[in-house]
C-alpha atoms as a PDB file:
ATOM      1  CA  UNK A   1     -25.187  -5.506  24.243  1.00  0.00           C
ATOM      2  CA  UNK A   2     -21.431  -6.431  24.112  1.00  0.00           C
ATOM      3  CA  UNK A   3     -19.888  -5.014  21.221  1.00  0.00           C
ATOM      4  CA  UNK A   4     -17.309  -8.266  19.735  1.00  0.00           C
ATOM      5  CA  UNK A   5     -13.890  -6.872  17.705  1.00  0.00           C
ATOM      6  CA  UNK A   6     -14.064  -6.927  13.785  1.00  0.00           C
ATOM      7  CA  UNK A   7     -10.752  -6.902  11.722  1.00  0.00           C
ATOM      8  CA  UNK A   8     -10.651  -7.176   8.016  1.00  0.00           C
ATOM      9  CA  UNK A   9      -9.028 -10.110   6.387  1.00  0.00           C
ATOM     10  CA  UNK A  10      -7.837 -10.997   2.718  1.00  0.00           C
ATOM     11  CA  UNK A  11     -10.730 -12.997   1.102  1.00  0.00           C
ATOM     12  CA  UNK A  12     -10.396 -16.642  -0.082  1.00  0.00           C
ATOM     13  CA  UNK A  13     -12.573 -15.666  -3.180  1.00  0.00           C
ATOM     14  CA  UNK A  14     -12.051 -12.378  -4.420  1.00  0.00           C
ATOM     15  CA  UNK A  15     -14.821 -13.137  -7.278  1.00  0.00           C
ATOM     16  CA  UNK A  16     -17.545 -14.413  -5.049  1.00  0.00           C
ATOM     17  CA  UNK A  17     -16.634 -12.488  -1.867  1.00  0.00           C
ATOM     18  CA  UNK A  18     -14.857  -8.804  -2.618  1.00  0.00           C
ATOM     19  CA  UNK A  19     -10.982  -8.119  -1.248  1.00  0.00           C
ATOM     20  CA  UNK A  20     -11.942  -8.749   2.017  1.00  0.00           C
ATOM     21  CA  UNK A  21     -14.279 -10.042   4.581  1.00  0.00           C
ATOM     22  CA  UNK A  22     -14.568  -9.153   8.084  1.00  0.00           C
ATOM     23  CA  UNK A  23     -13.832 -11.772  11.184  1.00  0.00           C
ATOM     24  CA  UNK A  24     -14.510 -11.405  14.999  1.00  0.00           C
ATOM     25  CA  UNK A  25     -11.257 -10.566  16.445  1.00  0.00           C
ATOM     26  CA  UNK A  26     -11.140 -13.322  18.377  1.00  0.00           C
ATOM     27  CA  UNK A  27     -11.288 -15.737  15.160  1.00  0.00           C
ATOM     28  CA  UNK A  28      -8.513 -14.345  13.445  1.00  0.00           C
ATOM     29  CA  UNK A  29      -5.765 -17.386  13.027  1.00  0.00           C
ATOM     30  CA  UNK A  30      -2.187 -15.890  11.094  1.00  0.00           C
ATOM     31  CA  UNK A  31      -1.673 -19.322   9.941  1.00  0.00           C
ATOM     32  CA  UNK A  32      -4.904 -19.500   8.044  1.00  0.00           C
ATOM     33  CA  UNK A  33      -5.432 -15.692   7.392  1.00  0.00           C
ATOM     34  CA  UNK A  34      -3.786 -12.473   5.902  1.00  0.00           C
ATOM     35  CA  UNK A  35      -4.309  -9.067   7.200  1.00  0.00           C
ATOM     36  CA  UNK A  36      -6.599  -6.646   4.520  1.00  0.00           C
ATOM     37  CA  UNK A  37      -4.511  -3.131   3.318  1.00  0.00           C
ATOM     38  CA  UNK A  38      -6.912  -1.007   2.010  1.00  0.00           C
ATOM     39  CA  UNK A  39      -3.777   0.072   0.103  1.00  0.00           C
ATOM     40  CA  UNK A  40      -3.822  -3.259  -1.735  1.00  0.00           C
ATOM     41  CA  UNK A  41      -1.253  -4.501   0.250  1.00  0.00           C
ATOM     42  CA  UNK A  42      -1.396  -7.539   2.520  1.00  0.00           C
ATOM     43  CA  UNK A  43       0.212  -8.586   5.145  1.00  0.00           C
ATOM     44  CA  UNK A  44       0.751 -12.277   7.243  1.00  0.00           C
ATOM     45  CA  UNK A  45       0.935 -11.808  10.895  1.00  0.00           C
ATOM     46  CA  UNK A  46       3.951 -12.396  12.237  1.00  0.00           C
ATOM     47  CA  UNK A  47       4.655 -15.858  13.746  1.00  0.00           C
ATOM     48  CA  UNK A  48       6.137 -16.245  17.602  1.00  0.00           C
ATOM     49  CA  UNK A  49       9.488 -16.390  16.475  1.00  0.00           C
ATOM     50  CA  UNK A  50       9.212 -12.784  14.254  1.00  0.00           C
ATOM     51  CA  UNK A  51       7.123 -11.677  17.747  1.00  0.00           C
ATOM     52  CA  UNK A  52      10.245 -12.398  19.816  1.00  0.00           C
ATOM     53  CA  UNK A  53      12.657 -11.268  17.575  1.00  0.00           C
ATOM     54  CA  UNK A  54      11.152  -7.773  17.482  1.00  0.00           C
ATOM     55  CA  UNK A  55      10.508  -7.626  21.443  1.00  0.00           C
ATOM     56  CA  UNK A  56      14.551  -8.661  21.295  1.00  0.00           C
ATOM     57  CA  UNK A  57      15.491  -5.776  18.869  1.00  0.00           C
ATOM     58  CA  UNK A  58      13.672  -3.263  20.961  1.00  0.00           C
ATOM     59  CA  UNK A  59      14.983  -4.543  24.293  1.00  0.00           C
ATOM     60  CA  UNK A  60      12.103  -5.672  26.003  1.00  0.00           C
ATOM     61  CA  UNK A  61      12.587  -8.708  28.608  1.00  0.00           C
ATOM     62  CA  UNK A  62       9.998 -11.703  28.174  1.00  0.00           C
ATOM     63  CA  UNK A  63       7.880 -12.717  31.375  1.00  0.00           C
ATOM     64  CA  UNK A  64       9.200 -15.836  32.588  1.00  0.00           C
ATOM     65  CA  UNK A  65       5.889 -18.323  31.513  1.00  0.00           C
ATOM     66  CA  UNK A  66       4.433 -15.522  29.079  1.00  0.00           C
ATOM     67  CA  UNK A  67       4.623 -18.018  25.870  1.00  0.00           C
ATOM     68  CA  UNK A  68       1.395 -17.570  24.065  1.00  0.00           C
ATOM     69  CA  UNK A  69       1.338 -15.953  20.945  1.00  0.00           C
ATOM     70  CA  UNK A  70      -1.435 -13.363  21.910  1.00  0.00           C
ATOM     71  CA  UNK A  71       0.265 -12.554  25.093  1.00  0.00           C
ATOM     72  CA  UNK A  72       3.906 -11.959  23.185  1.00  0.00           C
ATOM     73  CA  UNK A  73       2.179  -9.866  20.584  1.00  0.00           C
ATOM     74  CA  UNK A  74       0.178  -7.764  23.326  1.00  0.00           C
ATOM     75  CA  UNK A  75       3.798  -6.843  24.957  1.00  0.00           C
ATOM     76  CA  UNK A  76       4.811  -5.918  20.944  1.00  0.00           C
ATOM     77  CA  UNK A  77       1.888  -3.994  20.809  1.00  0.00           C
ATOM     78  CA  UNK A  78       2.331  -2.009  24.393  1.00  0.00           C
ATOM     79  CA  UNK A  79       5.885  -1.621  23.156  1.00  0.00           C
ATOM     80  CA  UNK A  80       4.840  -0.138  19.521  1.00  0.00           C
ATOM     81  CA  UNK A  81       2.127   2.385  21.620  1.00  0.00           C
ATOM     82  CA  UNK A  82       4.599   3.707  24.242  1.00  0.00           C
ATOM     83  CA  UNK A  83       7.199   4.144  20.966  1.00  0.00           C
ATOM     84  CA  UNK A  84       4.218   6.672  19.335  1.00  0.00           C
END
């Protein structure tokens, strides 16, 4: 059986549902939802505009026809891992 990506979100109902509840992955909208901190802190994705900003400040070169949103924030992400 395929195992399908969780991530924790903010809650819409702290009272009826706890601080957070947990999405498929492949759900997750940062329009609609806000990243859970176990910390107490939450977080708003970042929008393709904030994506491309931070590929800019660390120097990395956009695909010609890579436009998506999930495809920009996979290059921020392989950026982010190689910086570790």
């Amino acid at each position: 059986m395929e195992q399908v990506e969780t991530m924790k979100v903010k809650s819409s109902d702290s009272a009826t549902q706890g601080d957070f509840v947990l999405i498929n992955k492949s759900d997750f909208n940062a329009e609609v939802h806000e990243l859970f901190d176990p910390n107490g802190v939450t977080k708003k994705a970042m929008n393709v505009e904030e994506i491309k900003a931070a590929l800019a400040a660390k120097n990395i070169v956009i695909p010609d026809g890579v436009t998506k949103k999930a495809d920009l924030q996979a290059l921020l992400d392989a950026a982010n891992q190689e910086n570790k």
